[in-house]
Protein backbone atom coordinates (compact mmCIF):
# COMPACT_ATOMS: atom_id res chain seq x y z
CA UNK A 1 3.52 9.72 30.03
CA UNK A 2 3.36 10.12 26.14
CA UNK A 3 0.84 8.30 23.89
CA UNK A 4 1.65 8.30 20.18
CA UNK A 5 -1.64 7.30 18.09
CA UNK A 6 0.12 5.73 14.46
CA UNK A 7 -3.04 6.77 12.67
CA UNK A 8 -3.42 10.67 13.71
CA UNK A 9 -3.60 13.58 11.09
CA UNK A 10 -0.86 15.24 12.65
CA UNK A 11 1.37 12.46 12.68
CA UNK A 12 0.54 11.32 8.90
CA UNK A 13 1.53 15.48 8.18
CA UNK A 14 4.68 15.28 9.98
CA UNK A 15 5.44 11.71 8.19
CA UNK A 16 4.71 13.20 4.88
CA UNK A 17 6.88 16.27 5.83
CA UNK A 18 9.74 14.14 5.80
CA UNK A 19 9.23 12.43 2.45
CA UNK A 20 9.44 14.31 -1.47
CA UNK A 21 5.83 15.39 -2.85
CA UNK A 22 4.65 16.05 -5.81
CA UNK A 23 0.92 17.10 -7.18
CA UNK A 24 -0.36 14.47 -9.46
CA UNK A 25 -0.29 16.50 -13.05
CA UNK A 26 3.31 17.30 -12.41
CA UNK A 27 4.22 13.73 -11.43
CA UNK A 28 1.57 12.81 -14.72
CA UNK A 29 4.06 15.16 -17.03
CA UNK A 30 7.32 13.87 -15.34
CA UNK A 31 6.36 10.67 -14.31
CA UNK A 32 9.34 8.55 -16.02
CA UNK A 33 12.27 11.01 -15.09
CA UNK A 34 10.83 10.09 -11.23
CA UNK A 35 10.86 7.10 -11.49
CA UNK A 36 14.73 6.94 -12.48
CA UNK A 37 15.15 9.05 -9.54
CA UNK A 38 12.97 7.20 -7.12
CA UNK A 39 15.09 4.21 -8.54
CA UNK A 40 18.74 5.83 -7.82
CA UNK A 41 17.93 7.65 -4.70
CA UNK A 42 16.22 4.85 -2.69
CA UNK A 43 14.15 7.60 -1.66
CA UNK A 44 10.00 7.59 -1.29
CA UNK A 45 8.22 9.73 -3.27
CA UNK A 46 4.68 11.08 -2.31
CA UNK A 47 1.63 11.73 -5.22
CA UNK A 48 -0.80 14.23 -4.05
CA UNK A 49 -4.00 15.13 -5.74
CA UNK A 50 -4.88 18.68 -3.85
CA UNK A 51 -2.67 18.58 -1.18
CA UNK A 52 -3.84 15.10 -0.11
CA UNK A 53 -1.33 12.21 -0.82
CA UNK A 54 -2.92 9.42 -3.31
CA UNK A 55 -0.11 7.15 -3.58
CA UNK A 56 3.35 6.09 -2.63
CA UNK A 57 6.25 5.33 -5.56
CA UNK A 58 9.10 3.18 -3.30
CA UNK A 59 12.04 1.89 -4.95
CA UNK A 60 12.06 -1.83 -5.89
CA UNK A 61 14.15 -4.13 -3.55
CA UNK A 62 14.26 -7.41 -5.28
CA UNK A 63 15.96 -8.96 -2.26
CA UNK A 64 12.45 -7.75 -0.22
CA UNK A 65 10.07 -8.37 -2.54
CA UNK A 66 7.76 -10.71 -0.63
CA UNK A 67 4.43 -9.96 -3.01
CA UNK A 68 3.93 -13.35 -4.18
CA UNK A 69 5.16 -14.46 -0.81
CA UNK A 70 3.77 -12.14 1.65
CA UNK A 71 0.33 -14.94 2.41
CA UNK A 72 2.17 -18.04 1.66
CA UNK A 73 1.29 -20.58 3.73
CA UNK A 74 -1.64 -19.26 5.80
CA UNK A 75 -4.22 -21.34 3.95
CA UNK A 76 -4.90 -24.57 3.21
CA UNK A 77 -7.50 -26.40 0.90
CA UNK A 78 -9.71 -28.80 2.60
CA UNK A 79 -11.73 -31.01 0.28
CA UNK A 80 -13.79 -30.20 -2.50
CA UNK A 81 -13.74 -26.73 -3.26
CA UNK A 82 -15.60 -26.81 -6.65
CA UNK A 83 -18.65 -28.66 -6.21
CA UNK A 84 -21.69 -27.54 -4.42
CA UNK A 85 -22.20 -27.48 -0.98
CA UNK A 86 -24.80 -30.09 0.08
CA UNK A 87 -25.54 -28.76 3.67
CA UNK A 88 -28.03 -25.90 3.60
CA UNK A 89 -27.40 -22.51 4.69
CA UNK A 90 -29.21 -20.44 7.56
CA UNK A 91 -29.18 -16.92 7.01
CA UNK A 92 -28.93 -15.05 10.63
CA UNK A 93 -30.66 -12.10 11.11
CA UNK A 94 -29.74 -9.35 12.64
């Protein structure tokens, strides 16, 4: 039986083994030229700030872009939600 654990250091290394790096100061000094790249390859590209990765620059898929969309829908206003609560509050202690 094999157990795979999504959130283990060596799978995050092998993940980020399979996807382009670059140290922060060179993507700082290069950082539009990437993005073109990033843009025409499709490809992920990895930031690292000493050999840890900071941030992720994916290309833009307008048909996917579900930002605005992604928590539309899961909430929904009941009443008054900008004048004071007349019940008063019990704080629970721990």
């Amino acid at each position: 039986m094999t157990m795979v654990i999504k959130n283990s250091p060596i799978i995050q290394e092998l993940a980020l083994q399979e996807m382009k790096t670059i140290q922060a100061g060179k993507f700082k000094a290069h950082c539009l030229a990437l993005l073109d790249e990033v843009a025409q390859t499709n490809e992920v590209l990895v930031i690292t700030k000493h050999g840890r990765p900071v941030a992720k620059v994916l290309p833009f898929d307008s048909k996917k872009d579900d930002t605005d969309l992604s928590m539309r829908g899961l909430a929904t206003y009941v009443g008054d939600l900008i004048s004071p609560v007349e019940d008063e509050w019990e704080a629970v202690e721990l």
